[in-house]
Protein backbone atom coordinates (compact mmCIF):
# COMPACT_ATOMS: atom_id res chain seq x y z
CA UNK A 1 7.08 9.88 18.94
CA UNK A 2 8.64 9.88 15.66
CA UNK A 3 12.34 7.73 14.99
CA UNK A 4 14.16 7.95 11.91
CA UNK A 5 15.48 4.43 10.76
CA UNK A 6 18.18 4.63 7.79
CA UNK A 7 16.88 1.38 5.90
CA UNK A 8 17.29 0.08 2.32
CA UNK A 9 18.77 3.31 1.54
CA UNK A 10 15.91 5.99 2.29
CA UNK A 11 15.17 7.56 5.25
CA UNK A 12 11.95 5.61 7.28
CA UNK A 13 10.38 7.52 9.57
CA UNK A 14 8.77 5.24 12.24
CA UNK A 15 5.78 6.01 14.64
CA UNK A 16 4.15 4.40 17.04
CA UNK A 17 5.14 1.06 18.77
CA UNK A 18 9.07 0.45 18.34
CA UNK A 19 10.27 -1.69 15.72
CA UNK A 20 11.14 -5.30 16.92
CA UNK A 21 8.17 -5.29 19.24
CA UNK A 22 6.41 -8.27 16.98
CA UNK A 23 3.31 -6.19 16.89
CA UNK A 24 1.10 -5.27 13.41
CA UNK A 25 3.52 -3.34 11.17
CA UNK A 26 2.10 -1.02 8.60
CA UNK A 27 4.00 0.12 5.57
CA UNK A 28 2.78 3.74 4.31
CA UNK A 29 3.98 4.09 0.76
CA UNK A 30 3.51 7.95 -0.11
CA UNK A 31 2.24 9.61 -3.32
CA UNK A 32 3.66 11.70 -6.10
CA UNK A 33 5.60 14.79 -4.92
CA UNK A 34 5.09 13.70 -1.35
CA UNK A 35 6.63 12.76 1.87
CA UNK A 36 6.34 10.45 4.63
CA UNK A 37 5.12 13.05 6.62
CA UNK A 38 2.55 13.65 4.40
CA UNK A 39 1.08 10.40 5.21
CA UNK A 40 1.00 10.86 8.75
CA UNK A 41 -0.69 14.43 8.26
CA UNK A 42 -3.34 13.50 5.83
CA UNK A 43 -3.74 9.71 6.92
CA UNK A 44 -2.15 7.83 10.27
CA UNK A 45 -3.32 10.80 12.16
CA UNK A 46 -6.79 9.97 10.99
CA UNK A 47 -6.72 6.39 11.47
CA UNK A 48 -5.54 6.44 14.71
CA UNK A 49 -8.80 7.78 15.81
CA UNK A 50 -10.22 4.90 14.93
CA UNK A 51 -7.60 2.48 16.43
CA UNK A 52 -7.26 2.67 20.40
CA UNK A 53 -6.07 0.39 21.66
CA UNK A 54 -4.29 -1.35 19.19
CA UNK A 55 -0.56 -1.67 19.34
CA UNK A 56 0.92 -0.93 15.71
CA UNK A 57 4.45 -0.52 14.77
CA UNK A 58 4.14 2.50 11.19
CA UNK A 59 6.86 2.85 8.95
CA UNK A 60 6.57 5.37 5.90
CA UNK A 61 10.03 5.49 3.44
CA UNK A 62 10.97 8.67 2.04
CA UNK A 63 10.87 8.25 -2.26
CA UNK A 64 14.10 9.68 -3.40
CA UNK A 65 13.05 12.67 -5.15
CA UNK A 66 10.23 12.44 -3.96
CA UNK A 67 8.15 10.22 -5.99
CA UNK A 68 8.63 6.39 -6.66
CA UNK A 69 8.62 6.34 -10.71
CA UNK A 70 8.27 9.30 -13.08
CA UNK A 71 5.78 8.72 -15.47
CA UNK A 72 2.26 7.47 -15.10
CA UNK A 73 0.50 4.00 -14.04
CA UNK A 74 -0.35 3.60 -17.48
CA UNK A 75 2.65 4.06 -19.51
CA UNK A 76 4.04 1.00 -21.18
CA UNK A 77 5.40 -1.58 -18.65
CA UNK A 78 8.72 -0.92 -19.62
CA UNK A 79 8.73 2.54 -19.36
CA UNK A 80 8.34 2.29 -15.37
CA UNK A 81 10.36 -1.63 -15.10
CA UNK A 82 13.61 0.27 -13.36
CA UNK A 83 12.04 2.35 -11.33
CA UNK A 84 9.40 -0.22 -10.16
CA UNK A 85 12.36 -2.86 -9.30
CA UNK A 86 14.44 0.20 -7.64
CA UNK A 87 10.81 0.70 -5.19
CA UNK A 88 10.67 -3.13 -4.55
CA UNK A 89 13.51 -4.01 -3.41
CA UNK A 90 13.11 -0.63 -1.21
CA UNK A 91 9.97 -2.24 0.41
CA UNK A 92 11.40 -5.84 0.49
CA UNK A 93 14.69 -4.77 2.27
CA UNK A 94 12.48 -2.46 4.61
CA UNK A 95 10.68 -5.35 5.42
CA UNK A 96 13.13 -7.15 6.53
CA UNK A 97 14.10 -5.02 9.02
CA UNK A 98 10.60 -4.67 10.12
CA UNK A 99 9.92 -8.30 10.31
CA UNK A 100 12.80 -10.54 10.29
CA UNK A 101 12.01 -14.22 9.79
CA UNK A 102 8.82 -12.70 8.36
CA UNK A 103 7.09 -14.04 12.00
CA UNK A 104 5.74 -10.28 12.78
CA UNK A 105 2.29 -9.09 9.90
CA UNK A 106 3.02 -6.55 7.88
CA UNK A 107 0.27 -4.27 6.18
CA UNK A 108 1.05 -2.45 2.80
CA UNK A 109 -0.33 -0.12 2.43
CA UNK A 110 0.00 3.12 -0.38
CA UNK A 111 -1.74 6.50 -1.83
CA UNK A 112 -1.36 7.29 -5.47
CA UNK A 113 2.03 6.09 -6.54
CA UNK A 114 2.65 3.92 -3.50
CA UNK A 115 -1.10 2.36 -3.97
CA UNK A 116 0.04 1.00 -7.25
CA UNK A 117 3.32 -0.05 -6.17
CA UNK A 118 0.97 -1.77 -3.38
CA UNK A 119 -0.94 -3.52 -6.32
CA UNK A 120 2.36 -4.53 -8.03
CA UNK A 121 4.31 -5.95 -5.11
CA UNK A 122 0.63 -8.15 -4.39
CA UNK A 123 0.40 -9.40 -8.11
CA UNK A 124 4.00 -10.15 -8.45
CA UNK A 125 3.92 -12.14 -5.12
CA UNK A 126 6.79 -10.23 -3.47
CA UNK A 127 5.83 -11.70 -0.31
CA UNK A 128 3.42 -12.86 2.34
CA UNK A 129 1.46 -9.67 3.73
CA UNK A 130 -1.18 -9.52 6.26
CA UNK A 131 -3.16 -7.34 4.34
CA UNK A 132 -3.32 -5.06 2.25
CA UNK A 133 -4.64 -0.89 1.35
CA UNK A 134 -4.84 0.40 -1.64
CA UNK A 135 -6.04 3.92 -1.65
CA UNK A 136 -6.40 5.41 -5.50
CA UNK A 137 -4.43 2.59 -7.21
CA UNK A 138 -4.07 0.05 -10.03
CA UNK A 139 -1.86 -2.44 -11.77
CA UNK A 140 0.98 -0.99 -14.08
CA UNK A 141 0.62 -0.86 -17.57
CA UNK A 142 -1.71 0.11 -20.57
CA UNK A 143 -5.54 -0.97 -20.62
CA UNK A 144 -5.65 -4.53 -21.81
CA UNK A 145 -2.21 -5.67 -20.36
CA UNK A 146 -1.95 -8.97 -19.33
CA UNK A 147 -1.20 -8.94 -15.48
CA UNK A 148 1.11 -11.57 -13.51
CA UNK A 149 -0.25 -13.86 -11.16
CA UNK A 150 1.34 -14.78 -8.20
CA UNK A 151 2.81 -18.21 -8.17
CA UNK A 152 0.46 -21.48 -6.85
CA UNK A 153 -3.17 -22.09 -6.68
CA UNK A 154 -5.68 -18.80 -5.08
CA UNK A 155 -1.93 -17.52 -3.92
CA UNK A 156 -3.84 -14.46 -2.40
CA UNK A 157 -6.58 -16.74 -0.83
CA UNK A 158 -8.24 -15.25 2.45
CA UNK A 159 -5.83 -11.56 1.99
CA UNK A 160 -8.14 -8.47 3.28
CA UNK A 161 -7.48 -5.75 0.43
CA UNK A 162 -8.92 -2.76 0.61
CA UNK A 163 -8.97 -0.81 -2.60
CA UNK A 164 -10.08 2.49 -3.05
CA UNK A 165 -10.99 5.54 -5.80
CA UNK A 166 -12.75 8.32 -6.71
CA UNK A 167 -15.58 8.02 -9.13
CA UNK A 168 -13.49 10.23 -11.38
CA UNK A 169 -9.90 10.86 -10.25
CA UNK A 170 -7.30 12.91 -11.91
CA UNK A 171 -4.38 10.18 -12.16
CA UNK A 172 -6.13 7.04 -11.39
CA UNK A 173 -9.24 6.03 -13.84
CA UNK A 174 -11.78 4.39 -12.04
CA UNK A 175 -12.29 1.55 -13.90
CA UNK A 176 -8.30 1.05 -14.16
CA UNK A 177 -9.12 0.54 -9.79
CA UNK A 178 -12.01 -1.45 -10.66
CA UNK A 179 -10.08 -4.10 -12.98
CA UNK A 180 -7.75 -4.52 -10.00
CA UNK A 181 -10.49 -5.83 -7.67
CA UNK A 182 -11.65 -7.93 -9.98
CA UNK A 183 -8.42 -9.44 -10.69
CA UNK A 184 -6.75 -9.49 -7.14
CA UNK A 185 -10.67 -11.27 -6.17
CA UNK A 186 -9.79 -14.28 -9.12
CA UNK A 187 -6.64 -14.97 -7.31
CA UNK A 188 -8.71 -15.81 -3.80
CA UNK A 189 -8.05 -11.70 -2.29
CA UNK A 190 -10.95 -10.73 0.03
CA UNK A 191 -10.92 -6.87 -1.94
CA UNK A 192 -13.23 -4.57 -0.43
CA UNK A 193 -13.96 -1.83 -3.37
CA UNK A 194 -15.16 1.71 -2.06
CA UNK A 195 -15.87 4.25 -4.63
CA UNK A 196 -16.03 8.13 -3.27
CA UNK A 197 -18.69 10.30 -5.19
CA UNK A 198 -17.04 13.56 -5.74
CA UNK A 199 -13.56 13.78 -3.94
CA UNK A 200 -10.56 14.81 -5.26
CA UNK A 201 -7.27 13.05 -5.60
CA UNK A 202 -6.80 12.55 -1.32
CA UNK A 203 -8.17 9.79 0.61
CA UNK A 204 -11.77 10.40 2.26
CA UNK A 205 -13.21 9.83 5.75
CA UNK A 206 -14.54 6.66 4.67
CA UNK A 207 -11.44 5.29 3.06
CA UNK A 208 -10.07 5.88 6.65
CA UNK A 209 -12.66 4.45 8.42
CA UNK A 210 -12.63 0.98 6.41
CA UNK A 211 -8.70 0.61 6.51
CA UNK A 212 -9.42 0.91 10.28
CA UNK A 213 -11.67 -1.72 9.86
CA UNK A 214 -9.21 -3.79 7.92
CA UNK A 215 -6.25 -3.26 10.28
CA UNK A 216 -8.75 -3.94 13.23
CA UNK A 217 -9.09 -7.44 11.53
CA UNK A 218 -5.86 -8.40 11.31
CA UNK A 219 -4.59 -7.14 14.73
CA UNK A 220 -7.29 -9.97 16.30
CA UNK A 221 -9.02 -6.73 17.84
């Protein structure tokens, strides 16, 4: 069953187990020119195959317009700075509602747009998540750009990230995904990099399979 929750300011729609029931919460942050339901289409229907038995509150917010910034992930930082702070305070307040007290894990997860907004709210140390998936992503900026760390010693120590690309994607360079591994590994992430020989700009069987995996982890199941 599907719920719409009003939250933040966007319309949430919410699937699964109802929200307040202190069970693993997943965030689904869509991609360009897409929708919530999008992500339950293309990805939570898939993944659930792989997850009986598991008890999972999902939340996916709607971008307004459609997409979460308007230019690319590699346009000058602050080219995207607005928009990125207008998506971040989206997920934070969602959050909140999710998991008040911050007592329930939370997942963030993203494709595309919401990926990198995945790799931006981990790097800027936004909060405490349970884990994280980032399908097609990297950090913002140019090639070369120094990238924040999140504050105190290994502040990502023990996190299971999954991060994901094609070996040559249309929006996402591969070894723009690869520097983010490497970087979210120095601050003490456990990042899992898959790399998909000839797929397109969508998220493959595998991906699914090892966010399964992932989420498996972190629901002690």
């Amino acid at each position: 069953m599907t719920t719409a929750l009003h939250a933040a300011g966007v319309v949430v729609e919410v699937r699964g187990e109802p929200v307040g029931s202190g069970v693993l919460t997943v965030v689904l942050l869509h991609g360009r020119d897409q929708d919530p339901t999008w992500m339950y289409d293309h990805v939570l229907d898939r993944l659930t195959h792989h997850l009986s038995g598991v008890r999972i509150t999902w939340a996916a917010p709607a971008a307004p317009g459609r997409s979460w910034y308007s230019g690319r992930v590699h346009d000058p930082l602050d080219h995207t700075a607005a928009e990125r702070e207008r998506a971040d305070e989206i997920i934070d307040r969602l959050t909140e509602v999710l998991a008040p007290g911050r007592g329930t894990p939370v997942v963030l997860a993203g494709f595309s747009q919401g990926a990198c907004l995945v790799a931006d709210q981990l790097l800027r140390g936004r909060r405490h998540w349970a884990g994280a998936l980032i399908w097609t992503g990297a950090a913002f900026g140019p090639a070369g750009t120094p990238w924040p760390a999140p504050p105190g010693p290994a502040p990502l120590a023990g996190l299971p990230v999954l991060v994901t690309n094609a070996e040559a994607d249309v929006w996402v360079p591969l070894s723009a995904t690869q520097a983010l591994a490497d970087v979210l590994r120095s601050h003490g992430a456990e990042a899992e990099l898959r790399v998909q020989p000839g797929r397109g700009h969508e998220v493959a069987d595998d991906e699914i399979a090892a966010a399964a995996r992932l989420l498996r982890r972190v629901a002690g199941r």
